[in-house]
Protein backbone atom coordinates (compact mmCIF):
# COMPACT_ATOMS: atom_id res chain seq x y z
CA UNK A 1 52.27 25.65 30.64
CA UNK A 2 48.74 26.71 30.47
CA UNK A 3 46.08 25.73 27.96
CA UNK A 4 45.11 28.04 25.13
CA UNK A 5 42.41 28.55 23.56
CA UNK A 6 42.33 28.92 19.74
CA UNK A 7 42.47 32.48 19.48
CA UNK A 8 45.19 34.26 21.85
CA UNK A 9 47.66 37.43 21.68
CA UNK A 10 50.98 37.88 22.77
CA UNK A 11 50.12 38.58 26.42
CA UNK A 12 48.39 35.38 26.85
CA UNK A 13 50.81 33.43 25.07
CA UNK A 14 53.77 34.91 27.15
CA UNK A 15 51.50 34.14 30.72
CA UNK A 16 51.19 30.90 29.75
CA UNK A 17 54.85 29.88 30.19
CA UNK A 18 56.50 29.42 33.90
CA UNK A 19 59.75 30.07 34.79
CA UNK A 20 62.44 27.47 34.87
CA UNK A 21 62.30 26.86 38.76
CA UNK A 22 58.23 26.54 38.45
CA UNK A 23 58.78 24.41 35.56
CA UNK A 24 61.61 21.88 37.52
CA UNK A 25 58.85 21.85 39.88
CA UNK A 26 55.91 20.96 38.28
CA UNK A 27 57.57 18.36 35.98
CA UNK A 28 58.62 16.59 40.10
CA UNK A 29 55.09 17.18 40.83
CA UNK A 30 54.00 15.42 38.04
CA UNK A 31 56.35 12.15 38.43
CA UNK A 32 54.82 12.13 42.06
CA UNK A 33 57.75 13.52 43.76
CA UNK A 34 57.91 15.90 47.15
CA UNK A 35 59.10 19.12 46.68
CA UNK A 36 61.20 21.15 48.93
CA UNK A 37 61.61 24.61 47.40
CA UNK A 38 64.18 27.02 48.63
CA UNK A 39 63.44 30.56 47.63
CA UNK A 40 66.90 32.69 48.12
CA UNK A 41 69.21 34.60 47.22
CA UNK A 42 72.85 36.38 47.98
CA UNK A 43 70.14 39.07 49.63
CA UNK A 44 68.46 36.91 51.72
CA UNK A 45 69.45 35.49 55.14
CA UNK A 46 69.57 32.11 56.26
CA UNK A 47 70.38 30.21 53.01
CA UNK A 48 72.30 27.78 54.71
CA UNK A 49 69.61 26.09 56.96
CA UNK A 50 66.74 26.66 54.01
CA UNK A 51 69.31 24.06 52.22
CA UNK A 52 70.51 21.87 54.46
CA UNK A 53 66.84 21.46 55.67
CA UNK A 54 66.33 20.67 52.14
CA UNK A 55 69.15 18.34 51.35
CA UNK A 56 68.91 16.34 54.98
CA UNK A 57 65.00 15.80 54.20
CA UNK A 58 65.73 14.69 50.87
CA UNK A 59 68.89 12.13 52.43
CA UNK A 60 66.32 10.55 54.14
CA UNK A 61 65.45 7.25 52.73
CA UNK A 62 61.50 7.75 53.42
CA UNK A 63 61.64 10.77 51.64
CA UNK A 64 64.16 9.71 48.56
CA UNK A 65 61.66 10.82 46.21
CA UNK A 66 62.42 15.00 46.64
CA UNK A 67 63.82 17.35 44.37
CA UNK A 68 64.91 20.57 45.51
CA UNK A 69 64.14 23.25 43.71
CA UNK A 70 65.93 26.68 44.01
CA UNK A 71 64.11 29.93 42.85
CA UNK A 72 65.76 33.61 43.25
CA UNK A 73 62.24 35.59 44.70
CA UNK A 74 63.75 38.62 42.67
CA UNK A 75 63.39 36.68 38.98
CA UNK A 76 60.35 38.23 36.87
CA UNK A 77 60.04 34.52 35.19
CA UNK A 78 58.94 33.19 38.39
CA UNK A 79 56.51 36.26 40.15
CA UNK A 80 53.32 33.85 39.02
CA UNK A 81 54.18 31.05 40.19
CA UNK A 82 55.83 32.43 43.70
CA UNK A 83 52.28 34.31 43.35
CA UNK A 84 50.20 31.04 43.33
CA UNK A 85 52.38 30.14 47.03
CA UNK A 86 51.64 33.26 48.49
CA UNK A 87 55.55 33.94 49.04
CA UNK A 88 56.69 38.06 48.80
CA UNK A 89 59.08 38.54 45.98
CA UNK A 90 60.71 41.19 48.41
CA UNK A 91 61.43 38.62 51.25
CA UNK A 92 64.78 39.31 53.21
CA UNK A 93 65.07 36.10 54.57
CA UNK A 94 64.94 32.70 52.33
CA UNK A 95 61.63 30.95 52.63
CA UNK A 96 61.70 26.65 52.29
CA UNK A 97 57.80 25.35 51.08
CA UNK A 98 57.28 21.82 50.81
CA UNK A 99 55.10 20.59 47.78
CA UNK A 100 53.53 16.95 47.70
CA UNK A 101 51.98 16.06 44.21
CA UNK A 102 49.70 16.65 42.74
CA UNK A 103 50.62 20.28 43.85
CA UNK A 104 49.65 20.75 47.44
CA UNK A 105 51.77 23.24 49.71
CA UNK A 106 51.58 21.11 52.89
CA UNK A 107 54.15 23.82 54.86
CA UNK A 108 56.15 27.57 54.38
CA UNK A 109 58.94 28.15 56.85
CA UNK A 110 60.33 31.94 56.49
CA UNK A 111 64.34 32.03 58.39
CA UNK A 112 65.65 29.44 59.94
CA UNK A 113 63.88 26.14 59.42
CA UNK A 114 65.11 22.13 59.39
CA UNK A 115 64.00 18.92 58.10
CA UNK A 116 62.30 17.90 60.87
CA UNK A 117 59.67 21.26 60.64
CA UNK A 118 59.37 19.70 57.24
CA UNK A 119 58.68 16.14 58.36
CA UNK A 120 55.96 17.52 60.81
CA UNK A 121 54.43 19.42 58.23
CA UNK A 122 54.32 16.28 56.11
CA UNK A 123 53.19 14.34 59.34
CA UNK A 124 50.66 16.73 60.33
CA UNK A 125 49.42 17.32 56.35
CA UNK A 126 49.01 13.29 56.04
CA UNK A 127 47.31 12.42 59.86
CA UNK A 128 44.37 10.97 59.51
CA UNK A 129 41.06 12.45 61.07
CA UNK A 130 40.14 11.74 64.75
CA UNK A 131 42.94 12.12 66.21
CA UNK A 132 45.07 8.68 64.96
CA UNK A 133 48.67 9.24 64.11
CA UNK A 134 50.59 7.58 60.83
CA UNK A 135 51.77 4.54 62.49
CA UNK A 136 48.07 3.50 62.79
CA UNK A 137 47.43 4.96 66.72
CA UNK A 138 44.80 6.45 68.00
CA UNK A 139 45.23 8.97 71.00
């Protein structure tokens, strides 16, 4: 929800509210959990891997702390905040974005994807500078 200020009309008031999905994923945001979104529906392809990539990424006992987050791209309640991740409402195929709080998109995968393209993006998101990798190498 966003802040208002004292005096405010109906328009503001109803653009300050999110959409359930945004909501469910702020609120894992907030209690410092990743989040793997899946934006689909029955009119876009490749559901199936956008979740599994989701579910198997979430399985994983380093990443335990997920919640995955489902959002139709055609729901009006959810146009700002699918604004705010740059994804197109009209998308034909389903789109998976991983989240890391406080509320950083650290990848977007549009098709096809799996949970290791969202392990890299979390690998390559987290690397330190200089070249040194997360188990404390450098190259």
């Amino acid at each position: 929800m966003a802040g208002l200020s004292i005096k405010f009309d109906e328009y503001t008031l109803l653009n300050a509210f999110n959409g359930p999905g945004a909501e469910k994923a702020l609120k894992a945001l907030q209690d410092r959990k990743f989040v793997v979104l899946t934006v689909q529906n029955d009119k876009t392809t490749d559901n199936a891997s956008s979740l599994k990539a989701a579910q198997e990424f979430k399985d994983d006992k380093q990443y335990v702390q997920t919640e995955i987050v489902q959002i139709d791209p055609t729901a009006a309640a959810e146009a700002k905040f699918l604004g705010s991740l740059q994804i197109d409402r009209e998308t034909k195929e389903a789109i998976t974005v991983l989240l890391a709080p406080p509320g950083f998109r650290l990848g977007a995968f549009k098709g096809q994807t799996s949970k290791q393209a969202l392990v890299d993006a979390l690998k390559a998101a987290t690397a330190p500078a200089g070249g040194c990798d997360c188990k404390g190498g450098c190259k």
